[in-house]
Protein backbone atom coordinates (compact mmCIF):
# COMPACT_ATOMS: atom_id res chain seq x y z
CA UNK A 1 216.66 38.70 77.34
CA UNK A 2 218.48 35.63 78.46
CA UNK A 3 214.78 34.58 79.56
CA UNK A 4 213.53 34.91 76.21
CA UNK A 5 216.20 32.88 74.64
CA UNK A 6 215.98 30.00 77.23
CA UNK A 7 212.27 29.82 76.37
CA UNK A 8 212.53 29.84 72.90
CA UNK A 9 214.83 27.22 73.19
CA UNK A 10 213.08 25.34 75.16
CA UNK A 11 209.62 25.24 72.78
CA UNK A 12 212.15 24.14 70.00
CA UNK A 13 213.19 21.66 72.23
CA UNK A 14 209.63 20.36 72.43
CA UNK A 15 209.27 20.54 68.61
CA UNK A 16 212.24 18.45 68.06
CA UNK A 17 211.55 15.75 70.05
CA UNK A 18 208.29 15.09 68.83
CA UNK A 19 209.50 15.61 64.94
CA UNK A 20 211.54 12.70 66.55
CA UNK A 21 208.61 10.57 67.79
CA UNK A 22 207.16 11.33 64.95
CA UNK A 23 209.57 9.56 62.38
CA UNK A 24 208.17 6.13 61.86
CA UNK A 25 205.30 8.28 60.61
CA UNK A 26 207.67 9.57 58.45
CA UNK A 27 208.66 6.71 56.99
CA UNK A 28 205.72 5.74 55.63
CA UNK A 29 205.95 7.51 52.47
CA UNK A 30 209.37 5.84 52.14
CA UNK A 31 207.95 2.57 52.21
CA UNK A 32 204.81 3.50 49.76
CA UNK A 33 207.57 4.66 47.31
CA UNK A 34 209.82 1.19 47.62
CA UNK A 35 206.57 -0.74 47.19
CA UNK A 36 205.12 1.07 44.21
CA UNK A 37 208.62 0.53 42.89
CA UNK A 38 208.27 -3.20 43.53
CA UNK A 39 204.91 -3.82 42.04
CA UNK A 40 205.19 -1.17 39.03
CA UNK A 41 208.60 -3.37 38.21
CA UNK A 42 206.67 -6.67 38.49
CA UNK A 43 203.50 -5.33 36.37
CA UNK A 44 204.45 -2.76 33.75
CA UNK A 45 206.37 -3.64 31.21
CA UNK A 46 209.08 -0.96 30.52
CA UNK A 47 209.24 0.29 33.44
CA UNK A 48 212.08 -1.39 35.21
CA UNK A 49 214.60 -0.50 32.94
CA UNK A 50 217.87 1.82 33.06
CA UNK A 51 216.18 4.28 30.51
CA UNK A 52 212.98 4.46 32.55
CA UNK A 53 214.88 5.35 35.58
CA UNK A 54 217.11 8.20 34.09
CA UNK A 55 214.07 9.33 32.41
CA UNK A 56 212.42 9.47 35.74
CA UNK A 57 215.25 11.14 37.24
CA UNK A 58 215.54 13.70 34.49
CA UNK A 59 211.98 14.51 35.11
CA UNK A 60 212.60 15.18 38.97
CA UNK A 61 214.78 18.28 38.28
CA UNK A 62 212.41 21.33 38.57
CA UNK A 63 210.21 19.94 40.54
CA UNK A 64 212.90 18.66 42.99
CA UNK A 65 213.95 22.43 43.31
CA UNK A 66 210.43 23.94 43.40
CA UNK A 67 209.55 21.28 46.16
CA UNK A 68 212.89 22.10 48.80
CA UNK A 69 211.93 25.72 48.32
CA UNK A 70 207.66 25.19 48.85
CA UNK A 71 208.34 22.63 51.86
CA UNK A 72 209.78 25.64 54.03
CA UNK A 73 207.06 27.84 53.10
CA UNK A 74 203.84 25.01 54.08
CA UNK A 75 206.39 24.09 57.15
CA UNK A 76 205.62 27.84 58.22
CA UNK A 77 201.76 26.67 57.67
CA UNK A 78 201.74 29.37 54.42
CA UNK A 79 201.89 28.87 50.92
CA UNK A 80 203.26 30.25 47.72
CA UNK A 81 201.07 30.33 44.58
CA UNK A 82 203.79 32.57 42.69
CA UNK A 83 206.24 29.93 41.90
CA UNK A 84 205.13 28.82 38.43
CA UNK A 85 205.19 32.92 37.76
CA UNK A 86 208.62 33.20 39.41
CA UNK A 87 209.58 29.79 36.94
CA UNK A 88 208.31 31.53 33.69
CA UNK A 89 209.45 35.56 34.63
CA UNK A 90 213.55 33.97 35.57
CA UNK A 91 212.69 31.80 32.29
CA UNK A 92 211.94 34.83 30.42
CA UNK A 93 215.13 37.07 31.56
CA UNK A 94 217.46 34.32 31.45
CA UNK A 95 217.19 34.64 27.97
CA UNK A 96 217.63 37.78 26.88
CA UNK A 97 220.44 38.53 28.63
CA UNK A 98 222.40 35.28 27.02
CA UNK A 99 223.17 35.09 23.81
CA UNK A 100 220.06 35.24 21.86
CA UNK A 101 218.48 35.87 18.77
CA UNK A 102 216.93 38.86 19.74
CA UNK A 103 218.67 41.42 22.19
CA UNK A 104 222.56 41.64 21.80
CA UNK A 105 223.55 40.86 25.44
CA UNK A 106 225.53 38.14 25.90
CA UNK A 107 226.22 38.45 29.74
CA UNK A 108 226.96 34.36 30.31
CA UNK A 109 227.06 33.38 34.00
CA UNK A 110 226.37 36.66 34.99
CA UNK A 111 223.46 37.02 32.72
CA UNK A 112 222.38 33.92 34.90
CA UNK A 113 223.50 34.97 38.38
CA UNK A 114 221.19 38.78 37.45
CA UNK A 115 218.08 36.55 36.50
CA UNK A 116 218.26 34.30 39.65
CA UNK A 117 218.73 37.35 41.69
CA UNK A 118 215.76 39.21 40.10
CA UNK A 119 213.47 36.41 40.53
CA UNK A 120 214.94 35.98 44.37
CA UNK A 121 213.71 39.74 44.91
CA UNK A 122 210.22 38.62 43.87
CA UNK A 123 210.16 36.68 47.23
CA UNK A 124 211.85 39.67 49.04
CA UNK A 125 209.02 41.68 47.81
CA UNK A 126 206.10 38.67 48.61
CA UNK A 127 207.36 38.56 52.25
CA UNK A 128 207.14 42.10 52.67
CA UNK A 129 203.67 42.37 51.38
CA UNK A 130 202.94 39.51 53.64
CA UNK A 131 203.96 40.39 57.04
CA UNK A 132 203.85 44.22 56.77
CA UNK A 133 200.41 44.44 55.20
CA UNK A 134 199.15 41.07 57.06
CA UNK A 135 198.14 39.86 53.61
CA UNK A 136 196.99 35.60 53.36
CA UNK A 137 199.97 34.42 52.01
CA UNK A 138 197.89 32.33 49.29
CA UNK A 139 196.51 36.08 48.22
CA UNK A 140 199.72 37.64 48.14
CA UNK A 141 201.36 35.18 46.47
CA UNK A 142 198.37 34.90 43.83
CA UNK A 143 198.66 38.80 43.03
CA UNK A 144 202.51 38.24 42.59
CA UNK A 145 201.92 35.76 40.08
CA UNK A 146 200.09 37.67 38.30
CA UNK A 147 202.02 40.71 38.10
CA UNK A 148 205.77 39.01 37.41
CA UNK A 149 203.81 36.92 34.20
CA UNK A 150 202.88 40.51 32.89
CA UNK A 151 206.13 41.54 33.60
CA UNK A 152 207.75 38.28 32.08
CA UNK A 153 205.77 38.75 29.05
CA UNK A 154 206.40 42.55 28.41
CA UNK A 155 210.09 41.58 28.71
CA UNK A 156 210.11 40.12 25.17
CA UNK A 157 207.14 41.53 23.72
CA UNK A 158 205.15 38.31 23.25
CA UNK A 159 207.63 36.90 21.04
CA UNK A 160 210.38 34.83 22.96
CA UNK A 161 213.72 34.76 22.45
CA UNK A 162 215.79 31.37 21.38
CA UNK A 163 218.77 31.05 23.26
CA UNK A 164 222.14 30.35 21.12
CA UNK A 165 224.12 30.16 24.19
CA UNK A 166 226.37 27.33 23.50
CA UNK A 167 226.51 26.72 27.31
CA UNK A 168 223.09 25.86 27.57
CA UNK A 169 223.45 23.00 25.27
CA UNK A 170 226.57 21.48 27.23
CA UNK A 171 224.52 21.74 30.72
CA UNK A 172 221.16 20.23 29.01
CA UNK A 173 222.97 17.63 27.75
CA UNK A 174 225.28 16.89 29.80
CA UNK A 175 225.70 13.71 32.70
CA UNK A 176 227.75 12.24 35.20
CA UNK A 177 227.18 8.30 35.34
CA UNK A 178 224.19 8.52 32.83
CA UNK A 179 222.59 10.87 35.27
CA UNK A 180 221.92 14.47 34.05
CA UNK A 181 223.69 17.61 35.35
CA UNK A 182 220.82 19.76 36.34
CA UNK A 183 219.60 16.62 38.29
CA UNK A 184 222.56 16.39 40.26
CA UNK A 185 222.09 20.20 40.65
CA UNK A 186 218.49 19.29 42.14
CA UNK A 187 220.19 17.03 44.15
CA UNK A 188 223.04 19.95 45.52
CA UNK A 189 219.72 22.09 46.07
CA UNK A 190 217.91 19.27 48.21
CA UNK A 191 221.19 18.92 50.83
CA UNK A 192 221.58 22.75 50.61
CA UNK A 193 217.99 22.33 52.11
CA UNK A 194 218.23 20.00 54.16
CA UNK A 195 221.59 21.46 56.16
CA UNK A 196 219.57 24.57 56.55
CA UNK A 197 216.28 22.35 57.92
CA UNK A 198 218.47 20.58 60.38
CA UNK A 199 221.19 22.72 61.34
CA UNK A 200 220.24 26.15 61.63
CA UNK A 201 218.51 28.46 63.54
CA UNK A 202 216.10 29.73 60.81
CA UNK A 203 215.11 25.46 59.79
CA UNK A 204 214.04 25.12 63.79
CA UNK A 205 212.42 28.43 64.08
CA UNK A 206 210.45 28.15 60.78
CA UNK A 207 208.90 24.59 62.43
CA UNK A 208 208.20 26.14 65.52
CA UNK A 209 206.26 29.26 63.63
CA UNK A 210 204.48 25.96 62.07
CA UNK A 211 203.68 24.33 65.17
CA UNK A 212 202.54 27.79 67.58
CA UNK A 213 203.58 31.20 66.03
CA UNK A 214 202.37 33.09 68.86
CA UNK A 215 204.66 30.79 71.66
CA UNK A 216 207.48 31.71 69.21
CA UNK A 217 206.59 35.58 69.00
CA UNK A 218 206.13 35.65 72.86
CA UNK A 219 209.88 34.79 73.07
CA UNK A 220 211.15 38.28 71.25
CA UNK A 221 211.82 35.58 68.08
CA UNK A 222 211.89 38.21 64.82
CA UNK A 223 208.50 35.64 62.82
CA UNK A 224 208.20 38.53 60.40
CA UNK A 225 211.94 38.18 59.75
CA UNK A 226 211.98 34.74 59.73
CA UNK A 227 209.11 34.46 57.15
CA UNK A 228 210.24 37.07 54.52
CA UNK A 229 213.83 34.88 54.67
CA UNK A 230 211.66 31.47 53.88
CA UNK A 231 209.49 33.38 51.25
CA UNK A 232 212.81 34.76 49.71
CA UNK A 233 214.13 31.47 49.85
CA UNK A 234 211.03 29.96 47.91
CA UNK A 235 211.28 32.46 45.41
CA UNK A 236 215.18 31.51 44.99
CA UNK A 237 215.03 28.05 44.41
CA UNK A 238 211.78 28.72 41.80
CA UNK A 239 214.37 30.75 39.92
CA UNK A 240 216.72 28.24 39.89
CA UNK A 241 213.70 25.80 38.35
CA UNK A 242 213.47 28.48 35.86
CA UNK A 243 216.66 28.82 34.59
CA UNK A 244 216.67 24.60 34.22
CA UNK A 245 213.15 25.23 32.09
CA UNK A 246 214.93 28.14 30.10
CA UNK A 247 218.04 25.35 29.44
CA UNK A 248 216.16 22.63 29.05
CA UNK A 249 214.25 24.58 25.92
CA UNK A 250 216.23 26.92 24.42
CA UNK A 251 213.91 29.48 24.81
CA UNK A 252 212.16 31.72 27.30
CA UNK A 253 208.58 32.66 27.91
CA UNK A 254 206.69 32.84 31.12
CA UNK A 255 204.52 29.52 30.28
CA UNK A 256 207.43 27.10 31.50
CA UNK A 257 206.80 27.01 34.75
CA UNK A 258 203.04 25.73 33.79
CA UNK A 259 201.79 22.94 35.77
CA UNK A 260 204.45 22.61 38.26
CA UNK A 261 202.63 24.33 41.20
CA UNK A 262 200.13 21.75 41.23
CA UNK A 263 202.92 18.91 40.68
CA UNK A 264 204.87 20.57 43.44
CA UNK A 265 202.55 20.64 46.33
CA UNK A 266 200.83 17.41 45.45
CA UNK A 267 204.78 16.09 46.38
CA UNK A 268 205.22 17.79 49.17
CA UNK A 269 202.38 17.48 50.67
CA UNK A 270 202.46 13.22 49.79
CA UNK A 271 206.16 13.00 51.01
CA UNK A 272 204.19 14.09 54.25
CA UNK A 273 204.83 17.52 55.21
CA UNK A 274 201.57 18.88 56.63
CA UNK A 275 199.70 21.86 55.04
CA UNK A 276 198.64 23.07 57.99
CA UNK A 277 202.71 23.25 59.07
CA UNK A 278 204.85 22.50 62.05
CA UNK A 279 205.95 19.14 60.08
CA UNK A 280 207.19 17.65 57.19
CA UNK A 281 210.67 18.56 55.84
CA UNK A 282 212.67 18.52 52.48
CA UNK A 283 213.69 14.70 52.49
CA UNK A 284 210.26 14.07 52.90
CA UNK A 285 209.40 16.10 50.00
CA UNK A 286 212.25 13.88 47.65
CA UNK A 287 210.48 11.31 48.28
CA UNK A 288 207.49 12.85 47.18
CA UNK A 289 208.89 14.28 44.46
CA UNK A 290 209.79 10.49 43.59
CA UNK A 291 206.40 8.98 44.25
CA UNK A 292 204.36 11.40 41.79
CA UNK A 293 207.06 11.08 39.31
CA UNK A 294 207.07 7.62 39.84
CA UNK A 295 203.25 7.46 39.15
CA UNK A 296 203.27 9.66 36.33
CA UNK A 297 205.70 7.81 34.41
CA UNK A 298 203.82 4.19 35.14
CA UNK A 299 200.54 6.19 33.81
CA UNK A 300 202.76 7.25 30.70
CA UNK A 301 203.75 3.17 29.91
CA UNK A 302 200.53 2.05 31.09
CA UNK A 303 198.90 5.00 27.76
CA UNK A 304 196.65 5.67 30.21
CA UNK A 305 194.96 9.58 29.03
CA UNK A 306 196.89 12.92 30.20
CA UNK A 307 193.34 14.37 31.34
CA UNK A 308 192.77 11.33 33.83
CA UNK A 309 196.06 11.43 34.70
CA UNK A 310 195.45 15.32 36.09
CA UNK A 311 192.28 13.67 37.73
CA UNK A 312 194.96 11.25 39.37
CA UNK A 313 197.15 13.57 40.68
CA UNK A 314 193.95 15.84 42.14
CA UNK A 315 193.07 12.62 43.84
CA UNK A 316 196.20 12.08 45.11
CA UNK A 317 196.17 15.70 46.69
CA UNK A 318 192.62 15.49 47.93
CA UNK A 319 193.30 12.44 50.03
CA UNK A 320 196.91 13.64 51.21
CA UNK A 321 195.24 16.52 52.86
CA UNK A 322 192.29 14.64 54.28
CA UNK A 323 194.51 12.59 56.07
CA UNK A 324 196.34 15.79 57.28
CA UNK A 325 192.74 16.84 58.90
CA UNK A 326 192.19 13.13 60.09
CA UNK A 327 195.41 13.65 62.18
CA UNK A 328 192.86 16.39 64.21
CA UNK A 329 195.09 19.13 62.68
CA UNK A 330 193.62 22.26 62.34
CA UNK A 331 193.74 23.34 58.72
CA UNK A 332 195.00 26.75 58.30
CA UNK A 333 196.61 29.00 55.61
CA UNK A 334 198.53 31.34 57.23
C-alpha cells in the first residue's frame, strides 16, 4: 500500500511541476484581459467609467460561480451540460419555500440551505450515473437537464411564484464599497475554489485524472470517488448561481439559468483551462469570466446586435478550443 501511495505521489509530483512550467502560458489570458481593458478604455466611449465597471462586476456573479464549479469538472477532461437545469430547478424551489405569493412556507435561510442541498444531490445523482453506468458525462449530464427542468417546472405548475421575501431585496440590493453582495459572494466561492485546487488532495488528484486517469487508477486512487465529489461539487456551486438568479428576480422558474452554459464554458475554456483536462484552474477561469464579460459589455456600448454578439461569443469558443488541439492535445470528453 505504501507503494501505491509513493507512486501516486510521485505522478502528482510530475503534474505539478509542469502546471508550474506551464504558467507563463498561463498568463497569457491575463495579459489579453489588461490589454482589452486598455484599448476598450481608449476607444469606447462609456466604457471606462465607475458605473461600467460595477455593472461589469454585477454581471460576473452567476457566471463567476457556474465557472469555479465547471473548471473542476473539464479539469477531470468531462463536462456538465446540466448546470443551466440545476440554475433554473434551485431557482424554482428557492421560491416556494420563501415567502411567496403562492405556497404558505416561509422557511427563510433554511428554505435556502434545503434548495441548495436539493440541487447539490442532482450532482450526487449525475456522478453516480456516470461512473457506475460508464455513461459520457456530456450524455449524462444532458438527460439530467432534462429531467430536473420537468421537475422544476411541475414544482409550480407552470405558473411561478414571486418571492415577497423581504431578505431577498436587502441581498439584491445590497453593496460593500459600491460593489454588490452576491458579487463578493462570487468572489468567497472563487477562493473557496481555489484553496480546494491548490491545497487538497481531491484539487491534485482531479488534475492528475485530467492528465492520465489510468496512471492514477493503477495507484489504488478511488477516480470514481473522486469524480462523483467534483460532479457534486459542480452541481453545488450551479445551485448557488440559482439562488442569485431567484434573488436577483424575485421570482422562480427553471428558464433563469438560460444561456449561462454557453457563457460559462466559453470563460473557462478562454481563461485557458483545457477541454480535453489535466490543466487550467479556477483563477484562470476569473479571468475568463472577466474577458467575456468584458467583451460583452464593450459590444453592449458599441449597439452592436445581440444575435452577432452570440455569433461572437461562438467564435470566441471555436478558436479557444482549436488552439487547445493545436497544443497536440488529444480532444476527449470523458
Amino acid at each position: 500500500m505504501g507503494q501505491h501511495v509513493t507512486v501516486a505521489e510521485e505522478f502528482s509530483a510530475k503534474i505539478n511541476e509542469e502546471r508550474r512550467k506551464a504558467r507563463i502560458i498561463d498568463l497569457a489570458p491575463l495579459g489579453i484581459f489588461l490589454l482589452m481593458t486598455i484599448l476598450m478604455s481608449i476607444f469606447i466611449e462609456g466604457f471606462f467609467t465607475v458605473s461600467n465597471f460595477i455593472s461589469i462586476l454585477n454581471q460576473i456573479a452567476s457566471p463567476l460561480v457556474l465557472a469555479v464549479g465547471l473548471t473542476f469538472v473539464i479539469v477531470l477532461g468531462s463536462i456538465d451540460l446540466s448546470v443551466e437545469g440545476v440554475m433554473g430547478f434551485t431557482g424554482s424551489i428557492i421560491t416556494l419555500l420563501v415567502l411567496n405569493n403562492k405556497t404558505p412556507y416561509d422557511l427563510g435561510v433554511w428554505g435556502i440551505l434545503l434548495s441548495v442541498l436539493a440541487g447539490t444531490l442532482v450532482g450526487v445523482i449525475t456522478g453516480l450515473l456516470h461512473v457506475k453506468l460508464r455513461i459520457p458525462s456530456f450524455m449524462v449530464t444532458f438527460g439530467v437537464a432534462s429531467i430536473i427542468t420537468g421537475i422544476g417546472i411541475l414544482s409550480y405548475r407552470g405558473r411561478p411564484a414571486s418571492v415577497l421575501e423581504p431578505m431577498f431585496v436587502d441581498i439584491s440590493q445590497g453593496t460593500v464599497f459600491g460593489i454588490p453582495y452576491l458579487t463578493w459572494f462570487a468572489f468567497l466561492v472563487c477562493l473557496i475554489g481555489y484553496i480546494i485546487q491548490e491545497y487538497t488532495a481531491i484539487g491534485k488528484h482531479v488534475f492528475a485524472i485530467g492528465e492520465n486517469e489510468s496512471i492514477l487508477r493503477s495507484t489504488g486512487i478511488n477516480v470514481d470517488r473522486i469524480k462523483i465529489i467534483v460532479f457534486t461539487w459542480c452541481a453545488f456551486c450551479a445551485s448557488i448561481a440559482g439562488i442569485f438568479g431567484a434573488i436577483r428576480l424575485k421570482r422562480g422558474e427553471v428558464i433563469i439559468g438560460y444561456g449561462f452554459l454557453f457563457y460559462t464554458i466559453t470563460a473557462v475554456v478562454v481563461g485557458g483551462t483545457s477541454l480535453s483536462g489535466g490543466k487550467g484552474g479556477v483563477l484562470q477561469s476569473l479571468v475568463g469570466v472577466f474577458i467575456v464579460t468584458v467583451i460583452q459589455s464593450s459590444l453592449i456600448l458599441l449597439g452592436v446586435n445581440p444575435y452577432v454578439q452570440s455569433a461572437i461569443q461562438g467564435s470566441i469558443i471555436i478558436l479557444a478550443v482549436a488552439l487547445t488541439v493545436a497544443r497536440g492535445k488529444k480532444f476527449i470528453i470523458k
